[in-house]
Protein backbone atom coordinates (compact mmCIF):
# COMPACT_ATOMS: atom_id res chain seq x y z
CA UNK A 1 83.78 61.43 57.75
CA UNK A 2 86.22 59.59 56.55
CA UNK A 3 89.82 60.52 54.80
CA UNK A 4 92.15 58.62 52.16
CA UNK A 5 95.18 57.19 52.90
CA UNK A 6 96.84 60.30 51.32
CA UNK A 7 95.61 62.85 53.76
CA UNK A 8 96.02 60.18 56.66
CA UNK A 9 99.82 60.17 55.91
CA UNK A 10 100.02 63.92 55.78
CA UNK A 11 98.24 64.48 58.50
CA UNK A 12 100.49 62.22 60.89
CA UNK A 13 103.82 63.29 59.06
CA UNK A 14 104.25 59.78 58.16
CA UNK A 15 104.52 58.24 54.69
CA UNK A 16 101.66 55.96 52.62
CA UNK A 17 104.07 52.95 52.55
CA UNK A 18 103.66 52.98 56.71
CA UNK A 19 99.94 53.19 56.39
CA UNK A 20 99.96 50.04 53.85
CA UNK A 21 102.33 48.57 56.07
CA UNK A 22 100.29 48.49 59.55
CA UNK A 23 97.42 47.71 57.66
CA UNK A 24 99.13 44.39 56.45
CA UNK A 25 100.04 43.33 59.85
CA UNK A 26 97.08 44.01 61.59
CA UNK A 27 97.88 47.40 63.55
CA UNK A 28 95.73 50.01 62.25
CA UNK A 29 93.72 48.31 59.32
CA UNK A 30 91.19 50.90 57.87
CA UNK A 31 87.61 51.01 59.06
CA UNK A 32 86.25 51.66 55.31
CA UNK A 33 87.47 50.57 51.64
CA UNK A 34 86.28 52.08 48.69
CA UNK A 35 84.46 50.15 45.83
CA UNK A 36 88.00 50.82 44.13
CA UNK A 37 89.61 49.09 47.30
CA UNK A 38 91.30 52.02 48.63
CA UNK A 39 91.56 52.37 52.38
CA UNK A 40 89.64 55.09 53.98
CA UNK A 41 90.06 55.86 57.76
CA UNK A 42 87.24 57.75 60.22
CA UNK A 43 88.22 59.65 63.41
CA UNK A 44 88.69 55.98 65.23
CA UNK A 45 90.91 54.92 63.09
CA UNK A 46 92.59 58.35 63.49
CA UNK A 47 92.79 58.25 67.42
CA UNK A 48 94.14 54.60 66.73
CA UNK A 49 97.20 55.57 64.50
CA UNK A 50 97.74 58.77 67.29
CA UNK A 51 98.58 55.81 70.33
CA UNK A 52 100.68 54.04 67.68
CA UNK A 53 102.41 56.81 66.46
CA UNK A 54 103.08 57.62 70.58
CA UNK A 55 104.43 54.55 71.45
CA UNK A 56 106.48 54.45 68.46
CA UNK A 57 107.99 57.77 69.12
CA UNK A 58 108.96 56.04 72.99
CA UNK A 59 110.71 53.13 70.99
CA UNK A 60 108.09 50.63 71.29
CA UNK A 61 108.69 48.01 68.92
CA UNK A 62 105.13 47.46 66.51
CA UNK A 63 104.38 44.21 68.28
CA UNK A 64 104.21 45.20 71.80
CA UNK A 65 102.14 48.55 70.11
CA UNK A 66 99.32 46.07 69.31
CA UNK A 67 99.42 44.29 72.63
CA UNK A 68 98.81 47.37 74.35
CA UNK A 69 96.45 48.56 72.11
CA UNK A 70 94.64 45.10 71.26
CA UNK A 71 94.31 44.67 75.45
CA UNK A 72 90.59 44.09 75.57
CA UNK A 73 90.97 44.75 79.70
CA UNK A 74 92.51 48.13 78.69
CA UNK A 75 90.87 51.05 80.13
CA UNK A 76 91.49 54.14 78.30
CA UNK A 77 91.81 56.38 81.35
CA UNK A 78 94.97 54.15 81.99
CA UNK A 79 95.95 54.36 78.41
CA UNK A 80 96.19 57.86 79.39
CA UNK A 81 97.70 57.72 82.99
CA UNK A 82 100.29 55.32 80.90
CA UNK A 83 101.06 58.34 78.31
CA UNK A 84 101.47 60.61 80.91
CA UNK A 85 103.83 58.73 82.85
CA UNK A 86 105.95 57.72 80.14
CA UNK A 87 105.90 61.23 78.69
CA UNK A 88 107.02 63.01 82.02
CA UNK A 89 110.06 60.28 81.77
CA UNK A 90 111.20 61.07 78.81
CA UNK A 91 110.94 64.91 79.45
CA UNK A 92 113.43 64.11 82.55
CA UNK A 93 115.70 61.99 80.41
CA UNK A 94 115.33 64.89 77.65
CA UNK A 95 116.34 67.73 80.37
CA UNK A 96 119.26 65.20 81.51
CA UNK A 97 120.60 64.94 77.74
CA UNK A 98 120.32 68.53 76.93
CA UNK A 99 121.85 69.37 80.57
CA UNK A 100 124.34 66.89 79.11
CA UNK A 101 124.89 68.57 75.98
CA UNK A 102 124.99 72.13 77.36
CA UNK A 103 127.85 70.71 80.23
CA UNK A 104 129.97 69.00 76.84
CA UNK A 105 129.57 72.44 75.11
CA UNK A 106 130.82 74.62 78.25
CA UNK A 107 133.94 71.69 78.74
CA UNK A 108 134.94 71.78 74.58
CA UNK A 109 135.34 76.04 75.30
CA UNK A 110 138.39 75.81 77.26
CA UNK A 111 139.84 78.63 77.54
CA UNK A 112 143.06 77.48 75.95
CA UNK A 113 142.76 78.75 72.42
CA UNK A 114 146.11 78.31 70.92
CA UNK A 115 147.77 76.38 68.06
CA UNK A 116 149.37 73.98 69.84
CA UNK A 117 153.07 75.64 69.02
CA UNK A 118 151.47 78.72 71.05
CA UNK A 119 150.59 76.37 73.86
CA UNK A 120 154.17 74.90 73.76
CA UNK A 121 156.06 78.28 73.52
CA UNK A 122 153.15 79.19 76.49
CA UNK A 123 153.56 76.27 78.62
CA UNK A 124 156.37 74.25 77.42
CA UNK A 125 155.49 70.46 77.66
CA UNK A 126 152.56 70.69 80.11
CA UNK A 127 149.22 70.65 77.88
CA UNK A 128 146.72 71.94 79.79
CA UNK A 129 143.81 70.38 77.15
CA UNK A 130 145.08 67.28 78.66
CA UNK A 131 143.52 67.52 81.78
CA UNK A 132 140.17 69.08 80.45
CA UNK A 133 138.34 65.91 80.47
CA UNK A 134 139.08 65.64 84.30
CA UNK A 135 138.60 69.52 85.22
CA UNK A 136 135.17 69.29 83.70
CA UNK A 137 134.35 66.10 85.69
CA UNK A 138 135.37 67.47 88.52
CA UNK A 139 133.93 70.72 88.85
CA UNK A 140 131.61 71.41 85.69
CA UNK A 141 129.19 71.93 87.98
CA UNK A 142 130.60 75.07 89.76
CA UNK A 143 129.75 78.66 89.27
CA UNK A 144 134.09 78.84 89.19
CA UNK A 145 134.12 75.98 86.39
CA UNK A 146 132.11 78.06 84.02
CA UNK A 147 133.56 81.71 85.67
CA UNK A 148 136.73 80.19 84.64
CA UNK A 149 135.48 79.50 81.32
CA UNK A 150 133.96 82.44 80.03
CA UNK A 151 137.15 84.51 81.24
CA UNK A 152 139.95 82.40 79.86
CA UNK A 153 138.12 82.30 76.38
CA UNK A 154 139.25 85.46 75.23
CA UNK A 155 142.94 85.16 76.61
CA UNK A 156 145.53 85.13 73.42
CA UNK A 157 149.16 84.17 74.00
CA UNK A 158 150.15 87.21 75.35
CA UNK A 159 147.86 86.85 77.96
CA UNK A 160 148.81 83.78 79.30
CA UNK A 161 152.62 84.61 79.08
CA UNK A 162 152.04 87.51 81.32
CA UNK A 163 149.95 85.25 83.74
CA UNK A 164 152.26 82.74 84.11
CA UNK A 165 155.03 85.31 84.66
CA UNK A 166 152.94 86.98 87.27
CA UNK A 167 152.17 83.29 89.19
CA UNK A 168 155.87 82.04 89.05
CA UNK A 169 156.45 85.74 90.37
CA UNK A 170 154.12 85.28 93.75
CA UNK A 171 155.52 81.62 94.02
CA UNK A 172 159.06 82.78 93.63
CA UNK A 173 158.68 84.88 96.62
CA UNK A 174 157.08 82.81 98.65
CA UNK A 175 159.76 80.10 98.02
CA UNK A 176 162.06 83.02 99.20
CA UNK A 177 160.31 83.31 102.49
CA UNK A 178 160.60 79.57 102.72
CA UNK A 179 164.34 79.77 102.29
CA UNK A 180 165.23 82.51 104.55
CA UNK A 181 163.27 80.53 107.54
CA UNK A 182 160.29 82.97 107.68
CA UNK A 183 156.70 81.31 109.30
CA UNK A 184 154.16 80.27 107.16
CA UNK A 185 151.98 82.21 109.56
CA UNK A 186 154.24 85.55 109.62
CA UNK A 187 152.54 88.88 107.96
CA UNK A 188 154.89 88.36 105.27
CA UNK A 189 153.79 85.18 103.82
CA UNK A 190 150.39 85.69 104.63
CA UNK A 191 150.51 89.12 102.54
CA UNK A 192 152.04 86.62 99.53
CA UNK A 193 148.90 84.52 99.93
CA UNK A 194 146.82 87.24 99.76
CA UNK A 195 148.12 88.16 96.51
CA UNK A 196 147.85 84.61 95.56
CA UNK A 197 144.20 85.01 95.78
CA UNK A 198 143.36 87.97 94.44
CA UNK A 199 145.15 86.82 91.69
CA UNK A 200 143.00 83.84 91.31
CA UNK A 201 139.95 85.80 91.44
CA UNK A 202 141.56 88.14 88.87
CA UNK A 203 142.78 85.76 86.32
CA UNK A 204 140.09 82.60 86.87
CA UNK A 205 137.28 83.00 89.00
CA UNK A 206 136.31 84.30 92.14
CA UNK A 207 138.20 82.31 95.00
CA UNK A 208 136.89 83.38 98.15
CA UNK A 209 138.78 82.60 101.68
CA UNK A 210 136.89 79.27 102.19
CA UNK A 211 137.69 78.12 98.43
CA UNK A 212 141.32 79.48 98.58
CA UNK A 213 141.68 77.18 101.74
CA UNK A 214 140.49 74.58 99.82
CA UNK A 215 142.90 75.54 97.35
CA UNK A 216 145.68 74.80 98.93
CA UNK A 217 144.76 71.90 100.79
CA UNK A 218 144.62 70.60 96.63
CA UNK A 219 148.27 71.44 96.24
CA UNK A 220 148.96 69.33 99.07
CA UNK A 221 146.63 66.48 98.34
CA UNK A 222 147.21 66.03 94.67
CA UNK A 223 150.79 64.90 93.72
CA UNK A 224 150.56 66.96 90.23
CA UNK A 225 150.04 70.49 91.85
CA UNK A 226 152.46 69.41 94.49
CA UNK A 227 155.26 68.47 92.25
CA UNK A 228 154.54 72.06 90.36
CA UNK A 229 155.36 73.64 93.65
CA UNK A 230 158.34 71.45 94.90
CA UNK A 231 159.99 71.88 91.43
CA UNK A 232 160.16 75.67 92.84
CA UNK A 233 161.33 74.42 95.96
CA UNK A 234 160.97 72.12 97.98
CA UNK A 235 158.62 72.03 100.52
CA UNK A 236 156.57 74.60 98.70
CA UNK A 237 153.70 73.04 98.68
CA UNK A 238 152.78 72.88 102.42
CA UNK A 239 154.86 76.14 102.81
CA UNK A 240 151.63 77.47 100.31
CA UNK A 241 149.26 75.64 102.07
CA UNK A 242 149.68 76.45 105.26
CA UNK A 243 150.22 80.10 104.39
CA UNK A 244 146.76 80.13 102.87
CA UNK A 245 145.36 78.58 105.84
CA UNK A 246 147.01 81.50 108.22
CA UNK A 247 145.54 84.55 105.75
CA UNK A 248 142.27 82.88 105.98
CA UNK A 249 142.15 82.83 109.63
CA UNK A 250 143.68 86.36 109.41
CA UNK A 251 140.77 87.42 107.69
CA UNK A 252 137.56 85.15 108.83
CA UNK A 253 138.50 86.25 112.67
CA UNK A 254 139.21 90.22 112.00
């Protein structure tokens, strides 16, 4: 049986001027010709334009096509170990784009959504869309990344004015404990620290002992969070820290 080049084209989803084209360089030229001249193709010539259309599809150009095909050592079998092998790597580099895709979509829904004269009345001149870039490089990957995301979504400027009033609130106090001489390791602090994490979990995600820990070994470590807490007062920072580590311990050993 054999088909015009009409039906051919239809069949693979390509057009007629492809057909003609392959035909006058030697890749798929029909097996049959009409007494009119017009190219018919049987099944062979069917399977042919299949592999082409394959290899095509992996972004082989036309001339390495017809080596591979034209191989008269090729074994089919191989052919087909070949397809399968390039087809399960482009399924991987497939899942790594859309994984990709999905992990730009999550980082472009920060949870900031304010004009940015909200944001300034909100935060004055910090922009927290500045760092966005970096927060979802750093931990787009975590359960808390994407907690944090789907939360802070639906926060309006009213919502963040009472959150940032409620942190400068615990680290207010805890710069009072600081200034009266009190132990980072006294009940008192500790308490603060407590509060400091339930707040976290509250507001952001949930920040467990271990992560709170890590927490504040991050307002130590990085010079932007630690410059946040020394503008309170100084020596804030490690104050924080160190209370965090002490209601940790409070907890893990109880």
């Amino acid at each position: 049986m054999s088909y015009s080049v009409g039906r051919v084209a239809g069949f693979a989803g390509i057009t007629v001027r492809t057909l003609h084209h392959y035909d006058e360089i030697g890749l798929l030229v029909p097996s049959e010709r009409t007494h009119a001249g017009h190219r018919r193709y049987n099944d062979a010539d069917l399977d042919r334009l299949q592999q082409i259309l394959f290899y095509r599809e992996l972004g082989f150009p036309l001339d390495e096509v017809a080596a591979l095909l034209d191989d008269p050592d090729a074994d089919p079998r191989a052919h087909l170990r070949r397809q399968h092998e390039l087809l399960t790597a482009r399924i991987e580099k497939l899942q790594k784009m859309a994984a990709a895709v999905e992990h730009a979509m999550e980082a472009r829904t920060m949870g900031i959504n304010l004009t940015p004269e909200e944001k300034f009345e909100v935060f004055g001149e910090f922009d927290p869309d500045r760092y966005a870039d970096e927060v979802a490089e750093r931990w787009g990957d975590t359960e808390a990344y994407r907690q944090s995301q789907r939360r802070t979504a639906s926060y309006t400027k009213e919502d963040w004015k009472r959150i940032n009033a409620e942190m400068d609130a615990i680290h207010h106090r805890m710069a009072g404990l600081l200034a009266e001489g009190v132990p980072a390791d006294s009940a008192a602090a500790m308490d603060i620290a407590e509060e400091h994490r339930r707040f976290v979990t509250g507001t952001y995600y949930d920040c467990g002992h271990e992560m709170h820990v890590w927490l504040g070994e991050m307002y130590v470590a990085d010079e932007r969070f630690t410059a946040t807490y020394e503008a309170v007062r100084p020596g804030l920072a490690v104050y924080m820290r160190d209370a965090i580590v002490a209601n940790t311990a409070r907890h893990t050993t109880a």
